[in-house]
Protein backbone atom coordinates (compact mmCIF):
# COMPACT_ATOMS: atom_id res chain seq x y z
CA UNK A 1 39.12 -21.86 1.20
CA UNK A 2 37.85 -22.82 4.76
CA UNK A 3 34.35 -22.32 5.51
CA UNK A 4 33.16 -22.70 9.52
CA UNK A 5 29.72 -21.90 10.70
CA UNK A 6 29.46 -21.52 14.51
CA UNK A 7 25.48 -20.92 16.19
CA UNK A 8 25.20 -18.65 18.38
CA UNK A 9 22.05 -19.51 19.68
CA UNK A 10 18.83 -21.15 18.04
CA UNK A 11 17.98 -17.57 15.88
CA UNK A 12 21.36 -16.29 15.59
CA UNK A 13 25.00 -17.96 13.81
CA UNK A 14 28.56 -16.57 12.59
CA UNK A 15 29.86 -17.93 9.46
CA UNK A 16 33.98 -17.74 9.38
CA UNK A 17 35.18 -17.54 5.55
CA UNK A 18 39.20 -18.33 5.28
CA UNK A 19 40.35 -16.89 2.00
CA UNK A 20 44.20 -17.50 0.78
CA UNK A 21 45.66 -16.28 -2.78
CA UNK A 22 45.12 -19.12 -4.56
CA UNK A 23 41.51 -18.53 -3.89
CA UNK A 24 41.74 -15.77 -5.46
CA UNK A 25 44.61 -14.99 -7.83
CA UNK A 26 43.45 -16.18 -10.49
CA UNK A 27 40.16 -13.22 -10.33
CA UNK A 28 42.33 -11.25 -9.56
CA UNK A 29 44.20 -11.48 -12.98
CA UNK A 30 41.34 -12.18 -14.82
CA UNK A 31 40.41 -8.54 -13.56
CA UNK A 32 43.63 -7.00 -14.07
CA UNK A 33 43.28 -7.99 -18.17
CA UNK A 34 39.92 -7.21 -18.07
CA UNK A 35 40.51 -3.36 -17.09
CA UNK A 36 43.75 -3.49 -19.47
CA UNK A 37 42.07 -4.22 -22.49
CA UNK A 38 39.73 -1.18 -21.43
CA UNK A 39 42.32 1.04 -20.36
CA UNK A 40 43.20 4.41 -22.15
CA UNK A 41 46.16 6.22 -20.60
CA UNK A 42 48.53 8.54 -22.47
CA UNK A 43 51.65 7.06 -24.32
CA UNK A 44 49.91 3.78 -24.73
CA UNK A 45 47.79 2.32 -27.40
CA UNK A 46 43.86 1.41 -25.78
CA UNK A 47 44.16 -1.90 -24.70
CA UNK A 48 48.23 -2.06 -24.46
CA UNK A 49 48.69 -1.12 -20.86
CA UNK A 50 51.14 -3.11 -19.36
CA UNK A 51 49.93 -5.03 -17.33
CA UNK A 52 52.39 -4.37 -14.25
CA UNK A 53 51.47 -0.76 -15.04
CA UNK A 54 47.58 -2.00 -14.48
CA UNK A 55 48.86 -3.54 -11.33
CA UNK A 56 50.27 -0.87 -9.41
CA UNK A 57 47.60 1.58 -9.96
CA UNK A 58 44.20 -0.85 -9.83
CA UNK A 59 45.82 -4.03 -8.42
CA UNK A 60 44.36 -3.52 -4.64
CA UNK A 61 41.05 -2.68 -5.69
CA UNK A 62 40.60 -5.37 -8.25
CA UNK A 63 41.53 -7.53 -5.58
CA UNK A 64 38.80 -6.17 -2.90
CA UNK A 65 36.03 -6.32 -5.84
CA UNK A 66 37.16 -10.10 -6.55
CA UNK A 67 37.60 -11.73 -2.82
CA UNK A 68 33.96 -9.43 -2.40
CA UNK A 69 32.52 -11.16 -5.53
CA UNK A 70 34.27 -14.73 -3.95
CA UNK A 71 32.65 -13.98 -0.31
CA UNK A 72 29.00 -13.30 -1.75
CA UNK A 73 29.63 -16.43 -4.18
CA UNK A 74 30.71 -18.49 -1.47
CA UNK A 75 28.55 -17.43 1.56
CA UNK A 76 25.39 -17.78 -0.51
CA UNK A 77 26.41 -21.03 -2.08
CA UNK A 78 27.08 -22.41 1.23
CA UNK A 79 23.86 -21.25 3.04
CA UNK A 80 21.84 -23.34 -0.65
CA UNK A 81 23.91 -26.04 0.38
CA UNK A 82 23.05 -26.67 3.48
CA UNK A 83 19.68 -25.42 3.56
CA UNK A 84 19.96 -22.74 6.20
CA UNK A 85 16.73 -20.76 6.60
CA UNK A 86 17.92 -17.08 7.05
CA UNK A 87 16.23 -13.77 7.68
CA UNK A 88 17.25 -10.79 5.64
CA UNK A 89 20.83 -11.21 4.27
CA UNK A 90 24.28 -12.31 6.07
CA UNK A 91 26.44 -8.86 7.39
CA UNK A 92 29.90 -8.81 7.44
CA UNK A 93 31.01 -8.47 10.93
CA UNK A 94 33.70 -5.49 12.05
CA UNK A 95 36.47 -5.57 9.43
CA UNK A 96 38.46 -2.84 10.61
CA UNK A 97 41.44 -5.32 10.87
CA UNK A 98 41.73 -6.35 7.08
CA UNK A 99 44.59 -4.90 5.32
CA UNK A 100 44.45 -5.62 2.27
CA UNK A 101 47.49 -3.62 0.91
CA UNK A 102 49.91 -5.71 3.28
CA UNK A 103 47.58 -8.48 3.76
CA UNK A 104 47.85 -12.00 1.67
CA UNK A 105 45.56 -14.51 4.22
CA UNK A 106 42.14 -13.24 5.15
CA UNK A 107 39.54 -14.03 7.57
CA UNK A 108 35.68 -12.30 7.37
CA UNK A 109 33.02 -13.25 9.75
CA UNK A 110 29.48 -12.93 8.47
CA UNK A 111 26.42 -12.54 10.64
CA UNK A 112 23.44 -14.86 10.06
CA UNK A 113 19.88 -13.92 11.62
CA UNK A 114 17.76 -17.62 11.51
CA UNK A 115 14.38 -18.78 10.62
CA UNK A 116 13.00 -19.98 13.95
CA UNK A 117 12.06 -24.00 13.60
CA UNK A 118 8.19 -23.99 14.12
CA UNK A 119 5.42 -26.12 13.05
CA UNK A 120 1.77 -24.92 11.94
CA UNK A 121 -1.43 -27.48 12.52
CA UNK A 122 -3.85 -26.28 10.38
CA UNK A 123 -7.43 -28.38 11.68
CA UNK A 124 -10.82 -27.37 13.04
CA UNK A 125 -8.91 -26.58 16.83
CA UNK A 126 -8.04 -23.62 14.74
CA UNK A 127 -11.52 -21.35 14.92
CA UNK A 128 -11.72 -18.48 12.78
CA UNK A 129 -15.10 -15.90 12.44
CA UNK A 130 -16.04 -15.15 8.88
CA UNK A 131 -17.84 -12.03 8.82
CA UNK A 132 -20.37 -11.44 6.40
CA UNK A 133 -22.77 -8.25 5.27
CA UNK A 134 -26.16 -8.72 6.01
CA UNK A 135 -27.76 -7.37 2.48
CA UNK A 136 -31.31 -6.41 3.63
CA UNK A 137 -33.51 -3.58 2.51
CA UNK A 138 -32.50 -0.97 4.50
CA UNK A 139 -28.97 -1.46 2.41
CA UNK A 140 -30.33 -2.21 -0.98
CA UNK A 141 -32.39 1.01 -0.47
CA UNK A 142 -29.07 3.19 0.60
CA UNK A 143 -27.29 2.31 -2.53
CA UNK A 144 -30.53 2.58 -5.27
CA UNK A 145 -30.35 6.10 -3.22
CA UNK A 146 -26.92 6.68 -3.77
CA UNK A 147 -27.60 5.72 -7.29
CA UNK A 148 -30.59 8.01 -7.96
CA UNK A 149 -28.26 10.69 -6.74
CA UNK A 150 -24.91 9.96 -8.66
CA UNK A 151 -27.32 10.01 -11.51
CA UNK A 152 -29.69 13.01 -10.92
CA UNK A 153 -30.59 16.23 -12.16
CA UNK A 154 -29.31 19.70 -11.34
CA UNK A 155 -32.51 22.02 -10.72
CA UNK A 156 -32.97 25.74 -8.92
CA UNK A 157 -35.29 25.60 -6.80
CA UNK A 158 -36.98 28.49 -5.64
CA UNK A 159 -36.36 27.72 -1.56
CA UNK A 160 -33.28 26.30 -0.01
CA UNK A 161 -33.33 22.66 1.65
CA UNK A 162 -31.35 20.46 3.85
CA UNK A 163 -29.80 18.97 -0.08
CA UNK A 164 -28.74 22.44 -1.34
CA UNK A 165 -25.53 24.47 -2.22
CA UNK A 166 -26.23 28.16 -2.27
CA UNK A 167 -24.57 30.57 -4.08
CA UNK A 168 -24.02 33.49 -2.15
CA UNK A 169 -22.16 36.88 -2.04
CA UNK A 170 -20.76 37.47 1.63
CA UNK A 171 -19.97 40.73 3.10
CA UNK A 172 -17.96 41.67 6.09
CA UNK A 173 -20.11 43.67 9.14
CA UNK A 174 -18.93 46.17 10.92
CA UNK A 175 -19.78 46.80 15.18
CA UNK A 176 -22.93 48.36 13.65
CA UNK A 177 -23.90 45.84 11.86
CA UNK A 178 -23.02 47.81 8.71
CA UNK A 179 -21.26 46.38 5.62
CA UNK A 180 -17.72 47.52 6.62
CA UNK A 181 -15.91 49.86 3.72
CA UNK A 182 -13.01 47.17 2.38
CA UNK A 183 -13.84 44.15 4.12
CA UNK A 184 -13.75 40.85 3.07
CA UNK A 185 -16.00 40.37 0.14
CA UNK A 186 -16.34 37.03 -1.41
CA UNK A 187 -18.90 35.41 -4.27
CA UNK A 188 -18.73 31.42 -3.39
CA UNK A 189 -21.21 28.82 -2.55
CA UNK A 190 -22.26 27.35 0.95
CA UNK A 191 -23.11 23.13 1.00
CA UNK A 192 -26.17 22.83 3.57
CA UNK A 193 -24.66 19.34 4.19
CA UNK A 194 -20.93 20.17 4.61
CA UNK A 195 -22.32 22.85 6.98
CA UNK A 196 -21.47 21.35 10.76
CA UNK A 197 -22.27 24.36 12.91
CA UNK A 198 -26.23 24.11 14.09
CA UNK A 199 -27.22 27.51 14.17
CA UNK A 200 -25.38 28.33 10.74
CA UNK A 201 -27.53 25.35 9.02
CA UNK A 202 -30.57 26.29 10.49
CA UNK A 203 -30.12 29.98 8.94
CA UNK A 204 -29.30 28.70 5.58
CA UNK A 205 -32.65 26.72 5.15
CA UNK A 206 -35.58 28.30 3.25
CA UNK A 207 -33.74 30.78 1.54
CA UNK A 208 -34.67 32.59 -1.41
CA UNK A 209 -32.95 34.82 -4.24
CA UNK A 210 -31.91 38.18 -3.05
CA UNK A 211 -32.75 37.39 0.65
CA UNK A 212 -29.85 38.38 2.93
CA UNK A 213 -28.32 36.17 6.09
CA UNK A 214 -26.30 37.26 8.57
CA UNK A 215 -23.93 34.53 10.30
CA UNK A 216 -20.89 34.46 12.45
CA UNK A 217 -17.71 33.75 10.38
CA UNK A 218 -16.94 30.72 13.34
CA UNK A 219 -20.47 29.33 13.14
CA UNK A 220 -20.03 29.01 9.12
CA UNK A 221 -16.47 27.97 8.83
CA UNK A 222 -14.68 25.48 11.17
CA UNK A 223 -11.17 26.32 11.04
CA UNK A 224 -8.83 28.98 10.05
CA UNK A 225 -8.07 26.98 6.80
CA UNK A 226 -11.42 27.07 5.73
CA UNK A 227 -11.97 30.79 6.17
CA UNK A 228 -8.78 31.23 4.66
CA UNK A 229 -9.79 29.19 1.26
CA UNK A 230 -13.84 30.34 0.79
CA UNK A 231 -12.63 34.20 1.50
CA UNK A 232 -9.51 34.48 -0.02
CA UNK A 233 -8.05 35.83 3.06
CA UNK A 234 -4.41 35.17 4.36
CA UNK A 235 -4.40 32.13 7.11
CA UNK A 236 -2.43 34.15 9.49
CA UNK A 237 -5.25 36.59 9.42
CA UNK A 238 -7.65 33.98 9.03
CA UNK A 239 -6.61 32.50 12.49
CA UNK A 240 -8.20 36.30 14.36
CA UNK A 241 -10.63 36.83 12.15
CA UNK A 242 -13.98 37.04 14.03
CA UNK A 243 -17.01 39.34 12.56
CA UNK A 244 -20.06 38.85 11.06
CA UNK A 245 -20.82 37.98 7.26
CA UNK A 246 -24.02 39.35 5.58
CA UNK A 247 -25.02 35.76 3.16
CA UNK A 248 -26.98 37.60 0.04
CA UNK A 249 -28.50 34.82 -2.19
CA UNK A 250 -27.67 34.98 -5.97
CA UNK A 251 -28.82 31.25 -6.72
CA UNK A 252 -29.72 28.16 -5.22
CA UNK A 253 -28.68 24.36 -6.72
CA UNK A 254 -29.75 20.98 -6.01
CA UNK A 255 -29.64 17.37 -7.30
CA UNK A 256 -32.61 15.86 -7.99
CA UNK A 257 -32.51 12.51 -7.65
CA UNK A 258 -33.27 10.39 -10.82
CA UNK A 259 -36.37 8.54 -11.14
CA UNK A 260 -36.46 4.94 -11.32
CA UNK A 261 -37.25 4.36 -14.82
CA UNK A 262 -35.78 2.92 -18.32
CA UNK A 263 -33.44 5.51 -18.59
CA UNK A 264 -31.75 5.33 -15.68
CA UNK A 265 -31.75 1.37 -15.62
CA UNK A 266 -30.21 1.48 -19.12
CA UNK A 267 -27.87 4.81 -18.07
CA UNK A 268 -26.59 2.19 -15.25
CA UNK A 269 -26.14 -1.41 -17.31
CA UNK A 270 -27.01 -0.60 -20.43
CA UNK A 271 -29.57 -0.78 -22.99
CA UNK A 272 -32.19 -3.02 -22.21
CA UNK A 273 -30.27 -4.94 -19.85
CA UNK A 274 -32.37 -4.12 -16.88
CA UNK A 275 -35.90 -3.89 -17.58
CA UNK A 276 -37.94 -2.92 -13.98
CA UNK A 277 -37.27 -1.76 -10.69
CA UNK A 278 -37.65 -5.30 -9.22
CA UNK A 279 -34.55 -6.48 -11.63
CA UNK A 280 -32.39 -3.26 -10.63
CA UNK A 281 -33.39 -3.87 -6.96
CA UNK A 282 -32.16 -7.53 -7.58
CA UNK A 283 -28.80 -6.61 -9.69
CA UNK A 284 -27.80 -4.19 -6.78
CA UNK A 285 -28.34 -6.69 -4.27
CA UNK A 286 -26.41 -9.41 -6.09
CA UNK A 287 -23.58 -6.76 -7.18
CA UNK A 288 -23.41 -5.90 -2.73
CA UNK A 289 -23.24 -9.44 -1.95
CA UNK A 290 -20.13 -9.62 -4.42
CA UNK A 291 -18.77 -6.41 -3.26
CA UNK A 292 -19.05 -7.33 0.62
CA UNK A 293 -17.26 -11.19 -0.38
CA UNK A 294 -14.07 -9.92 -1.04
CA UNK A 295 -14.22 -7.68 2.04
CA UNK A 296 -15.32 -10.89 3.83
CA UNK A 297 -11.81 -12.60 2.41
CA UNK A 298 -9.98 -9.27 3.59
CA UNK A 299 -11.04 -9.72 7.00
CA UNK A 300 -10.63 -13.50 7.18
CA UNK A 301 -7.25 -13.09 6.01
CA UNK A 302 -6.42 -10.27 8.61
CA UNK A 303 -8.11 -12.57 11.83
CA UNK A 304 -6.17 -15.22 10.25
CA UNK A 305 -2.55 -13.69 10.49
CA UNK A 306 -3.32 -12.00 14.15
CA UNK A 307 -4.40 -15.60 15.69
CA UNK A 308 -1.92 -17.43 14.29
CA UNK A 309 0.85 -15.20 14.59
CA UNK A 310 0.00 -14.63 18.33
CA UNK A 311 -0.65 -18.30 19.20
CA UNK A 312 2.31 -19.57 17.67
CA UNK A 313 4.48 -16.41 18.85
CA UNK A 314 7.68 -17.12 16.90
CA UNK A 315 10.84 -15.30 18.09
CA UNK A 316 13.28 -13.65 15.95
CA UNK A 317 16.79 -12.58 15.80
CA UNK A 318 15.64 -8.74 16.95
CA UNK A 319 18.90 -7.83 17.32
CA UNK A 320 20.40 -9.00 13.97
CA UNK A 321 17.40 -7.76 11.93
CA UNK A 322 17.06 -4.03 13.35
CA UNK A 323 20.61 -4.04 12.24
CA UNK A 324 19.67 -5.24 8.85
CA UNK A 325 16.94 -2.61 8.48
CA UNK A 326 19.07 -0.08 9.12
CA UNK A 327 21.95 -1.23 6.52
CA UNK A 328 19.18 -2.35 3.66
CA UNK A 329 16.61 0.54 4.03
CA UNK A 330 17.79 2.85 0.92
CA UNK A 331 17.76 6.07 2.59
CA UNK A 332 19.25 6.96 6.05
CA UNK A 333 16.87 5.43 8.90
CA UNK A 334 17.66 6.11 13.03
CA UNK A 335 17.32 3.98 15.40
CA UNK A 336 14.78 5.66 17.01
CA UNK A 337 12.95 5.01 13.63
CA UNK A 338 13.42 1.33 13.69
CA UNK A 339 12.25 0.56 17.05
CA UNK A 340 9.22 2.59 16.25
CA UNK A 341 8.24 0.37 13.16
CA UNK A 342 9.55 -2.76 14.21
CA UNK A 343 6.85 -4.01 16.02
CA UNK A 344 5.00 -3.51 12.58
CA UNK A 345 7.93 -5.43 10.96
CA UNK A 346 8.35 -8.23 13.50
CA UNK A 347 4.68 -8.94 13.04
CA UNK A 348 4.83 -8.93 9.03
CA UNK A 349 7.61 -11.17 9.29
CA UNK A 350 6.38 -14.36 11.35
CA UNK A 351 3.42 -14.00 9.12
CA UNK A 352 5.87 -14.37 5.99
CA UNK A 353 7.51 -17.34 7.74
CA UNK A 354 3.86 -19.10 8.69
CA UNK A 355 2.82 -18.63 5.74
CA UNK A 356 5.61 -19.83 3.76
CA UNK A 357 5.33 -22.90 6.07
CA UNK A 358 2.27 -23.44 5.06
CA UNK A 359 3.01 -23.32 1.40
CA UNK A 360 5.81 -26.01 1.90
CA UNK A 361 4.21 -28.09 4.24
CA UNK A 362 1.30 -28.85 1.78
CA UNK A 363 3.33 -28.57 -1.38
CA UNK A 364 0.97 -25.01 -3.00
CA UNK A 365 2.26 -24.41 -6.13
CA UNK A 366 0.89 -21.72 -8.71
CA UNK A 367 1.73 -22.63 -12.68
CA UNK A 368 1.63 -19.86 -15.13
CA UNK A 369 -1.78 -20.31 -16.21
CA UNK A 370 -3.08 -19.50 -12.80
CA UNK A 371 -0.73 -16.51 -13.00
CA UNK A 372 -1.83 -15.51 -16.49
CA UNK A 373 -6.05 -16.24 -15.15
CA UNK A 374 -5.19 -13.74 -11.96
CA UNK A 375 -3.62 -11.00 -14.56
CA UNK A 376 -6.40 -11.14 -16.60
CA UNK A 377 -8.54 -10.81 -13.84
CA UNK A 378 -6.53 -7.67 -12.31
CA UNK A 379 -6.80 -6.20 -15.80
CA UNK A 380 -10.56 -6.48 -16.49
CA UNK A 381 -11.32 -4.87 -12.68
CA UNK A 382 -8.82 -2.06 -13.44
CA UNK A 383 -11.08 -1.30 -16.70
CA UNK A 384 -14.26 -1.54 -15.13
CA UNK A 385 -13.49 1.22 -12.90
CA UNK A 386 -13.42 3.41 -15.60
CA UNK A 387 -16.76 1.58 -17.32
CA UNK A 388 -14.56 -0.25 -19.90
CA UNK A 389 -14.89 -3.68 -21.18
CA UNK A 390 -11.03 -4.80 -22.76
CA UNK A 391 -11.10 -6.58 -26.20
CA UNK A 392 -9.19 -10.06 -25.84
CA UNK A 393 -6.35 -8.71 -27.98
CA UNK A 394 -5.79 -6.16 -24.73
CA UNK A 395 -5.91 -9.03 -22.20
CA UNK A 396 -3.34 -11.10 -23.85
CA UNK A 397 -0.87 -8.35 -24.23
CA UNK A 398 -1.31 -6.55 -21.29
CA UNK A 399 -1.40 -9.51 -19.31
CA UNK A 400 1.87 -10.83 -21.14
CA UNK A 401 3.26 -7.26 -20.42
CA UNK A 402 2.58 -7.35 -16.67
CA UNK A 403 4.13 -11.22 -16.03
CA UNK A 404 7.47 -9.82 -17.93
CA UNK A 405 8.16 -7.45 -15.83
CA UNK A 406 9.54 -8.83 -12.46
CA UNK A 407 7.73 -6.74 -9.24
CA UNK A 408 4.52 -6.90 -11.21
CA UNK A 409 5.16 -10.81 -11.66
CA UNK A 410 6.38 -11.23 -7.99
CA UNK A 411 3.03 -9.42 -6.69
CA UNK A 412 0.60 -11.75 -8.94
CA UNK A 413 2.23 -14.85 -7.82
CA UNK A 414 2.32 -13.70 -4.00
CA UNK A 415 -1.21 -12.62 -4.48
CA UNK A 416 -1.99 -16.59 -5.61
CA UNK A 417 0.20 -17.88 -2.96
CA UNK A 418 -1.85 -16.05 -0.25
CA UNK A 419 -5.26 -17.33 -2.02
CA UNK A 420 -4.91 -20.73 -2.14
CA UNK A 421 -3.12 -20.59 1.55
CA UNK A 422 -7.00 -18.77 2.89
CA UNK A 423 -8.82 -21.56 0.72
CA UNK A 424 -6.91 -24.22 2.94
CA UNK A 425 -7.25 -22.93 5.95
CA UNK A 426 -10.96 -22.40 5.38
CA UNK A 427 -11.40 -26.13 4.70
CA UNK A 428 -8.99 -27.52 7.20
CA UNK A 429 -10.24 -25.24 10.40
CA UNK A 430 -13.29 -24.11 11.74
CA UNK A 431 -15.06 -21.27 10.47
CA UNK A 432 -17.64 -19.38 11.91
CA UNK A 433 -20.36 -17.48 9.83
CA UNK A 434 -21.31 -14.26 11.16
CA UNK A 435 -23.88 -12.00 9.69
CA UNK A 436 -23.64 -8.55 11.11
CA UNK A 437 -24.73 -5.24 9.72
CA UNK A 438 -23.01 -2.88 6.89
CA UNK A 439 -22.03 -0.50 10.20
CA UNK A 440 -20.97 -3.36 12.41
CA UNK A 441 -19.03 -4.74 9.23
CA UNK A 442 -16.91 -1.64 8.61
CA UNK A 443 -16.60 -0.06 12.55
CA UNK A 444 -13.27 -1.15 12.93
């Protein structure tokens, strides 16, 4: 077998595979006795097929499946060999030519795509901002808020405020102003705060039981799917529908928020873990600062990829791998679908490649300790979203479970990988701190 690999250009090569029968023969009768002692066919014993018989009817495609099984042997042995960096995976170029009924000799051209050669410096010429939430007050306050209210009180009170759901029966009007005889009639409940028209909120404050409202069915609802879901009415009709609804109170709900006492502190962390508001006010704050970290990491890591990726600006074989998408993508894709993602692609890609660079160049490695620690870690965050603390017994076996199973293993170790890469580049380059606030944090 004769092997020739001819470049193309710096991103793209051919690779010419010469096959002749005694590269292949011998598979090839391997798989003929492989599919006679399987073979059932009447007048013959299972497994006593002659083999001639076996021949004539599977010998051609035995032979395809073996010189296929030789060409993906051989192709990926060779690229190993010589330590080709590819993208994606070699295609077999047009084969319309290959007979391989008549055919003894064969020739099949593969397509490479190439790993452009790059290099990365990683020092402090490389300037990256690290974002960080400014935890004042003002925040500390909005969350012990949000926490007073995820833990209130449901109360009635007798007047309706800018924190209330209402409970209402609505009638359809008439020209008159009338209730109109088999209108729309619905009982439901209207949210002051999920309320955006201005005149409909200001009619729906100071409110009491029995007391009747009338508001325009476009003022209290903002789109035909709304009207359609709170009165029950078709969405087709829902998309005309333009009277006036008479609001009669039945009841009146609101949260009140919890006080900042024992019981909430110990509803929160537990029994006597917190023991004054200065020591919940403290907790929050130090549970924020933790919070707003890891969303400092996420948007180190995205600055990270964008500045590198456009100041090192790697090319790619375009060509080759919008081809590749479209033979590897599991369902049918157009290529008016690829050229629409691919920018998304191309971009995800030379991060891959710097960051695999990176990895080599500096020689990260992750053992399966670290792999086994970052499990263990993924596990006891999933369980604390539901309140849950697991029992050691639960982290060793789920954590064995996940690591056995192959895309679960590949995304811990990946997740390491791109870890330890943001740790070196945060000691190697220049960071600068930036404290903004929780708005400026999260605009973009």
């Amino acid at each position: 077998m004769n092997i020739t690999k001819n470049d193309i250009d710096s991103l793209n090569a051919e690779i010419t595979i010469s096959v002749k029968p005694d590269d292949y023969e011998n598979r090839v009768n391997e798989g003929i006795k492989k599919v006679q002692r399987q073979a059932n066919m009447p007048g013959f014993r299972p497994g006593k097929v002659p083999a001639g018989l076996i021949k004539k009817q599977y010998g051609t495609q035995i032979m395809v499946d073996e010189i296929n099984k030789l060409l993906n042997d051989t192709i990926y042995k060779y690229i190993q060999d010589n330590q080709i960096e590819i993208l994606g995976n070699p295609l077999p170029k047009d084969q319309t030519s290959v007979d391989f009924e008549k055919q003894t000799d064969f020739e099949f051209v593969y397509q490479l795509g190439l790993a452009p050669d790059f290099k990365v410096a990683l020092d402090n010429s490389n300037t990256f901002t690290y974002k960080t939430v400014k935890v004042d007050e003002e925040l500390v306050n909005k969350y012990v808020n949000d926490v007073r209210r995820n833990y209130g009180k449901p109360t009635n009170p007798e007047v309706s405020g800018e924190k209330d759901v209402i409970f209402v029966d609505i009638n359809e009007l008439d020209e008159t102003g009338a209730i109109k005889p088999g209108g729309i009639f619905k009982s439901t409940s209207i949210s002051y705060e999920r309320t955006k028209n201005e005149k409909a909120k200001a009619k729906l404050l100071g409110l009491k039981k029995d007391d009747k409202v009338v508001i325009n069915v476009n003022d209290l609802y903002e789109s035909a799917l709304d009207k359609s879901v709170s009165l029950g009415i078709d969405k087709d009709a829902a998309e005309t529908t333009n009277c006036n609804l008479q609001l009669t109170v039945k009841n009146i709900s609101r949260l009140e928020d919890a006080d900042l006492n024992q019981e909430l502190f110990d509803k929160v962390y537990g029994p006597n873990k917190i023991n004054s508001e200065e020591e919940f006010r403290n907790k929050i704050r130090e549970e924020l600062t933790l919070m707003f970290s890891a969303d400092s990491e996420r948007f180190l890591k995205t600055e990270v990829e964008n500045k590198l990726v456009e100041k090192l600006g790697l090319k790619l074989p375009d060509a080759f791998l919008k081809r590749w998408l479209a033979v590897a993508n599991e369902k049918p894709i157009t290529e008016e679908e690829i050229e629409k993602d691919y920018a998304n692609y191309s971009k995800a890609m030379q991060w891959r490649l710097i960051e695999n660079k990176i990895i080599k160049d500096n020689n990260i490695t992750v053992n399966a300790d670290e792999a086994k620690q970052e499990a263990i870690a993924f596990i006891k965050s999933e369980y604390a979203r539901y309140g849950q603390v697991p029992t050691e017994d639960d982290l060793e076996k789920i954590s064995k479970d996940l690591l056995s199973r192959e895309k679960d293993a590949q995304r811990i170790f990946e997740n390491l990988y791109s870890k330890k890469v943001l740790s070196l580049i945060k000691d190697k380059c220049t960071l600068q701190t930036k404290e903004v606030s929780y708005d400026e944090f999260f605009k973009n």
